[in-house]
Protein backbone atom coordinates (compact mmCIF):
# COMPACT_ATOMS: atom_id res chain seq x y z
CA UNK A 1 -8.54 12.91 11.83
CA UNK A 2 -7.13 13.39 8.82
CA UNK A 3 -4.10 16.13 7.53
CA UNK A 4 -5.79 18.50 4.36
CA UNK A 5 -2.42 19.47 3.33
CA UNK A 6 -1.85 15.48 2.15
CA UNK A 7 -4.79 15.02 0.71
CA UNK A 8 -6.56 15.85 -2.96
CA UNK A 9 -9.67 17.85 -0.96
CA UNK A 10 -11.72 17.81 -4.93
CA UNK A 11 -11.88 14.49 -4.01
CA UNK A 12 -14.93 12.95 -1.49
CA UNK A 13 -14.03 10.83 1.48
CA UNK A 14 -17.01 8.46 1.56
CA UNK A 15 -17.54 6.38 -1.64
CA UNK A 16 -19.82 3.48 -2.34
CA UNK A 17 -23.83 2.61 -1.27
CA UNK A 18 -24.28 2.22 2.41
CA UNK A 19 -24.27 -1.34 2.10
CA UNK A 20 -21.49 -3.50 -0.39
CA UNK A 21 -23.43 -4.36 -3.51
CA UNK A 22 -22.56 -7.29 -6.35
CA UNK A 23 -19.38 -7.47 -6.93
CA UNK A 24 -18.71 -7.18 -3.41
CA UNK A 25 -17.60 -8.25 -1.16
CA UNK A 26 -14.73 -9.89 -2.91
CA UNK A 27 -12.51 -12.31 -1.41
CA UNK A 28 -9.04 -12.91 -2.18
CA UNK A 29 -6.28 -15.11 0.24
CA UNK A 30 -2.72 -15.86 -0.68
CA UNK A 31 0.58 -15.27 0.72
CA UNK A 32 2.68 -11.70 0.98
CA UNK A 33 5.53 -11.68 -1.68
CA UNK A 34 7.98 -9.27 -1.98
CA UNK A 35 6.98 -6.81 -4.57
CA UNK A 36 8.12 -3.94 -6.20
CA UNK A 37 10.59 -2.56 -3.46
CA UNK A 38 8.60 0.14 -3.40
CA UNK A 39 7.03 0.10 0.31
CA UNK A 40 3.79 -1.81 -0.61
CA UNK A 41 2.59 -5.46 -0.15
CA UNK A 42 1.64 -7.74 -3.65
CA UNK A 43 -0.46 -10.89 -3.22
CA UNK A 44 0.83 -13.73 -4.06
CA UNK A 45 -2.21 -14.67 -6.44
CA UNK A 46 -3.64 -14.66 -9.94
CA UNK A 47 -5.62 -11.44 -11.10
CA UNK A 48 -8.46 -10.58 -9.35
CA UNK A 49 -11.14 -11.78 -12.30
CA UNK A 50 -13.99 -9.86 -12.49
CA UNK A 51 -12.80 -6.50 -11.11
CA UNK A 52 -11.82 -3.61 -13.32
CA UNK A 53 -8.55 -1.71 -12.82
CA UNK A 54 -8.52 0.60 -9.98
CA UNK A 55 -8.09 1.55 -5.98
CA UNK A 56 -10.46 -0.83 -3.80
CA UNK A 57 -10.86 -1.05 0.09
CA UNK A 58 -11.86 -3.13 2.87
CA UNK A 59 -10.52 -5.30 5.20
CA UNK A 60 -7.62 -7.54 5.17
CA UNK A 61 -5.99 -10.23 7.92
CA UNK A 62 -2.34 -11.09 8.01
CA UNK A 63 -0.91 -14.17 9.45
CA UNK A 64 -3.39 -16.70 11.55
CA UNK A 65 -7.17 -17.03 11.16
CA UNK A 66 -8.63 -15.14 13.86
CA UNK A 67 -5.79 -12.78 14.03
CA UNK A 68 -6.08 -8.72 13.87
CA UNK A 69 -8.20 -7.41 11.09
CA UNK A 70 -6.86 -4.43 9.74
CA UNK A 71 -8.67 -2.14 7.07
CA UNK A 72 -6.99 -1.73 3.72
CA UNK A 73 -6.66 -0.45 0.22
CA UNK A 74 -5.88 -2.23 -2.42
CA UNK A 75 -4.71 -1.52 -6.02
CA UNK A 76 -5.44 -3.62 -8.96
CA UNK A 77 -3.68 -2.97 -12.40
CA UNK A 78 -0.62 -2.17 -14.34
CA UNK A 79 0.43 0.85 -12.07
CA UNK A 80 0.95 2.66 -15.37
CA UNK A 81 3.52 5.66 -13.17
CA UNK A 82 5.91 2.66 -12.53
CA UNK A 83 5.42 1.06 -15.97
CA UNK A 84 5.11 -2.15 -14.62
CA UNK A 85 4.35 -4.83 -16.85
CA UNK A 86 2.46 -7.54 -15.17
CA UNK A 87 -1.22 -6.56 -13.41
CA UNK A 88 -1.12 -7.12 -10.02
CA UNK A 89 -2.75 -6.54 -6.58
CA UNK A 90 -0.79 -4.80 -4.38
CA UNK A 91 -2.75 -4.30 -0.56
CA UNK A 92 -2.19 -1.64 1.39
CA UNK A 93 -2.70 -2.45 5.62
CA UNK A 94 -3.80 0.58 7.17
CA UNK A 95 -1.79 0.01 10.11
CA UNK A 96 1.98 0.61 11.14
CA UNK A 97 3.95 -2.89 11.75
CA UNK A 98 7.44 -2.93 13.23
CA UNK A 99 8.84 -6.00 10.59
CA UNK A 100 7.75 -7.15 7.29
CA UNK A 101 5.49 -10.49 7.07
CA UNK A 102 6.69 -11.67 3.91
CA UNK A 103 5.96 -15.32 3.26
CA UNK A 104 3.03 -14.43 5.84
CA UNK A 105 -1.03 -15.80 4.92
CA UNK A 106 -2.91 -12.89 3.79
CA UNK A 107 -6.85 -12.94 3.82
CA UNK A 108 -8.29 -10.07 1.65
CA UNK A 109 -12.51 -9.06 1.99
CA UNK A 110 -12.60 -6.38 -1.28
CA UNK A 111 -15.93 -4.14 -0.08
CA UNK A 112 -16.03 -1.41 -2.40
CA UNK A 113 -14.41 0.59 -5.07
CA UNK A 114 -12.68 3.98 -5.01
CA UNK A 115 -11.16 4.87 -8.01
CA UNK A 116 -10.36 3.90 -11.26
CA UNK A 117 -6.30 3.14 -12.02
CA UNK A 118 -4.52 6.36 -13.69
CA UNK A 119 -1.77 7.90 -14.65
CA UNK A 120 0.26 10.72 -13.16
CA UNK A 121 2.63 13.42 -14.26
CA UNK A 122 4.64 13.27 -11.16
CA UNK A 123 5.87 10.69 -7.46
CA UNK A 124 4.07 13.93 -5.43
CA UNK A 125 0.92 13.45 -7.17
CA UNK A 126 1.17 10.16 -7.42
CA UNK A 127 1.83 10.31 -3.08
CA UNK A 128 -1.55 12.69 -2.54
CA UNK A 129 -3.76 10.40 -4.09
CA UNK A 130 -2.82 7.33 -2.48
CA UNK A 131 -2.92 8.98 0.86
CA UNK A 132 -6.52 10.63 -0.29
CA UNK A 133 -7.22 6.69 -0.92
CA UNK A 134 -6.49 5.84 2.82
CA UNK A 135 -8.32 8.28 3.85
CA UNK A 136 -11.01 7.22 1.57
CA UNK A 137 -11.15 3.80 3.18
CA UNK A 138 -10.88 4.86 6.48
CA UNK A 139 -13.96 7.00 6.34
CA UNK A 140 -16.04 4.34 3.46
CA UNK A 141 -15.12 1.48 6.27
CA UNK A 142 -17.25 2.86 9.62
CA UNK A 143 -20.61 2.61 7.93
CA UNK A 144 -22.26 -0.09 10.09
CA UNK A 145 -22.97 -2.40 6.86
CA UNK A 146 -18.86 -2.24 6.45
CA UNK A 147 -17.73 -2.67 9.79
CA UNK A 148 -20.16 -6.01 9.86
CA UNK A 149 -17.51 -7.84 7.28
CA UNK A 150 -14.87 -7.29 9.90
CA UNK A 151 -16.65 -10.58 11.46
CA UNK A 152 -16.69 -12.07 7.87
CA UNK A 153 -16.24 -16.12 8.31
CA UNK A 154 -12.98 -15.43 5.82
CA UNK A 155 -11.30 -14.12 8.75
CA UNK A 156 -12.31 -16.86 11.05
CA UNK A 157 -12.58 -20.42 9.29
């Protein structure tokens, strides 16, 4: 399921209680913008109040209500390794797509935290940890309590 050799294995792959707990689940909906040119989605919307700095995941729907829902991760803060200088949310779909969908709706449901927002000595390390995040989700997400929010009325009203 998932390829060691990419992954930080000091790290667990399930995080969080078995069912979301206050401040989740979070939602956030805006539109894709182009971001940092640096292979990741940015919503188009004002900081996420209320959540701390970090790596979250859940789910996430692109384009219509009632479309696909995809699970995600999402990282909220500065991105100190890139020195950027406004705090923003950048969502990563778990899923391949054969085009961009800039200018595209974008419905966000945040379940659950992973980590908190760091900084790292090099683009490799930088790499293994966000692909130790996916795999994060991707295991945090099939608890039944998760899966539920898939049906969340964000993705359907």
């Amino acid at each position: 399921m998932n390829n060691k050799s990419n992954i930080n294995p000091d790290r667990p792959l399930l995080v969080g209680p078995e069912t979301p707990s206050s401040p989740f689940p979070f939602a956030l909906k805006g539109i894709v913008v182009k971001g940092y040119g640096r292979g990741s989605k940015q919503l188009g919307i004002p900081t996420a109040a209320g959540l701390e700095t970090g790596v979250y995941y859940g789910w996430t729907q692109i384009g219509q209500v009632g479309s696909t829902v995809y699970p995600m991760v999402m990282s909220l803060g500065w991105n100190p390794y890139f020195k950027n200088e406004k705090r923003s949310a950048e969502v990563h779909v778990i899923h391949e797509f054969p085009q961009d969908f800039y200018d595209t709706p974008i419905r966000v449901l945040v379940l659950g935290f992973i980590r908190s927002e760091q900084n790292y000595p090099s683009l490799d390390a930088l790499i293994t940890d966000i692909k130790t995040d996916v795999e994060v989700a991707k295991h945090s997400l099939l608890r039944k309590h998760y899966l539920q929010h898939r049906e969340h009325a964000l993705f359907f009203d």
